[in-house]
Protein backbone atom coordinates (compact mmCIF):
# COMPACT_ATOMS: atom_id res chain seq x y z
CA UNK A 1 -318.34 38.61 151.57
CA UNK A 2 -316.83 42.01 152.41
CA UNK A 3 -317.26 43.34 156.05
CA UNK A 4 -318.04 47.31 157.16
CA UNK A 5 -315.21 49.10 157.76
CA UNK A 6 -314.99 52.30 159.82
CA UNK A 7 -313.11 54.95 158.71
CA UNK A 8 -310.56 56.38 160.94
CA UNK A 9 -309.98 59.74 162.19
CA UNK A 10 -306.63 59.57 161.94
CA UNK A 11 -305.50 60.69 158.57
CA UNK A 12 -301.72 60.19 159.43
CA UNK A 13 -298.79 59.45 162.67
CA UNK A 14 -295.59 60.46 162.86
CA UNK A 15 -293.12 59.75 166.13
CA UNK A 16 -290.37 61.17 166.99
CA UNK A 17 -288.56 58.28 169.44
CA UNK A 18 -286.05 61.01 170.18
CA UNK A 19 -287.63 63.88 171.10
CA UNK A 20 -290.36 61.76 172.14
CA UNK A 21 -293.21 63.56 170.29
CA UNK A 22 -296.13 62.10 168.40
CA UNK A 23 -297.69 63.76 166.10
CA UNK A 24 -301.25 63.19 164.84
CA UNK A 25 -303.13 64.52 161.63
CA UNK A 26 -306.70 64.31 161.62
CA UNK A 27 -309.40 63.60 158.41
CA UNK A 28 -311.37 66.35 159.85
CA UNK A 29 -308.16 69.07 159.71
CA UNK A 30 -305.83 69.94 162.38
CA UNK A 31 -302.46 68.16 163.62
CA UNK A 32 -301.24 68.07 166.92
CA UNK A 33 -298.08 67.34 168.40
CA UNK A 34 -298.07 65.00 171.77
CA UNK A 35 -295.19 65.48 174.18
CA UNK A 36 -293.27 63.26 176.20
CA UNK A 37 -295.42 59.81 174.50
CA UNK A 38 -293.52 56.84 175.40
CA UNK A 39 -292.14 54.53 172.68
CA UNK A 40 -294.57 51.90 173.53
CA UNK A 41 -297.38 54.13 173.49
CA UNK A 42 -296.89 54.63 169.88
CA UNK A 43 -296.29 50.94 169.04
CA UNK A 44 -299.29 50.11 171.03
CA UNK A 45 -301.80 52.93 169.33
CA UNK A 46 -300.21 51.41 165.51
CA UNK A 47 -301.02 47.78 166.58
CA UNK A 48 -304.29 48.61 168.40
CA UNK A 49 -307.63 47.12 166.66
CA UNK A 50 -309.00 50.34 167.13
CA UNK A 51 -306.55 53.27 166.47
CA UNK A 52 -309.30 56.11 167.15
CA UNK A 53 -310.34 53.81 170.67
CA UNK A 54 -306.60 53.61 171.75
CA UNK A 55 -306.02 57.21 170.60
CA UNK A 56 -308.69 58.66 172.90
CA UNK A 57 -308.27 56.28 175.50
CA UNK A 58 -304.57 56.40 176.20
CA UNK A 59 -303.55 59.77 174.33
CA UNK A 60 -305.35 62.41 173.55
CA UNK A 61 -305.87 63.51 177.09
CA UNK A 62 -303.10 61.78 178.76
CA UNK A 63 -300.23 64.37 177.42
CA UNK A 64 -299.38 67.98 177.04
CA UNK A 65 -299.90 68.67 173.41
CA UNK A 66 -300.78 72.06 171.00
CA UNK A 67 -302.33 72.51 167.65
CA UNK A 68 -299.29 72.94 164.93
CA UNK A 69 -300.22 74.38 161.72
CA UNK A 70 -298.82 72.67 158.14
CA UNK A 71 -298.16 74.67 155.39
């Protein structure tokens, strides 16, 4: 039996335990880079059930952050 599975909006996450940024690509388009994200913020959103839940529960308007554009 196969069970429904939801696809995400992230496409991809990078983090930056240095400088402390997290950055976040999304299916739709767009990255954007999240300042000052804790280390365990980051571990918590890549072991969350739900990375799109955690993501807009605990990030996306929890930190400074700005649209970056990839070329």
């Amino acid at each position: 039996m196969r069970g429904t599975t939801v696809k995400s909006n992230l496409r991809s996450v990078r983090y930056d335990a240095e400088t402390r940024v997290l950055e976040v690509e999304f299916h739709a388009g767009g990255v954007r880079e999240y300042r000052d994200v804790p280390l365990v913020v980051y571990e918590s959103l890549m072991t969350a059930v739900s990375r799109d839940e955690y993501f807009e529960k605990h990030i996306r308007f929890r930190f400074r952050h700005r649209h970056i554009f990839k070329i």
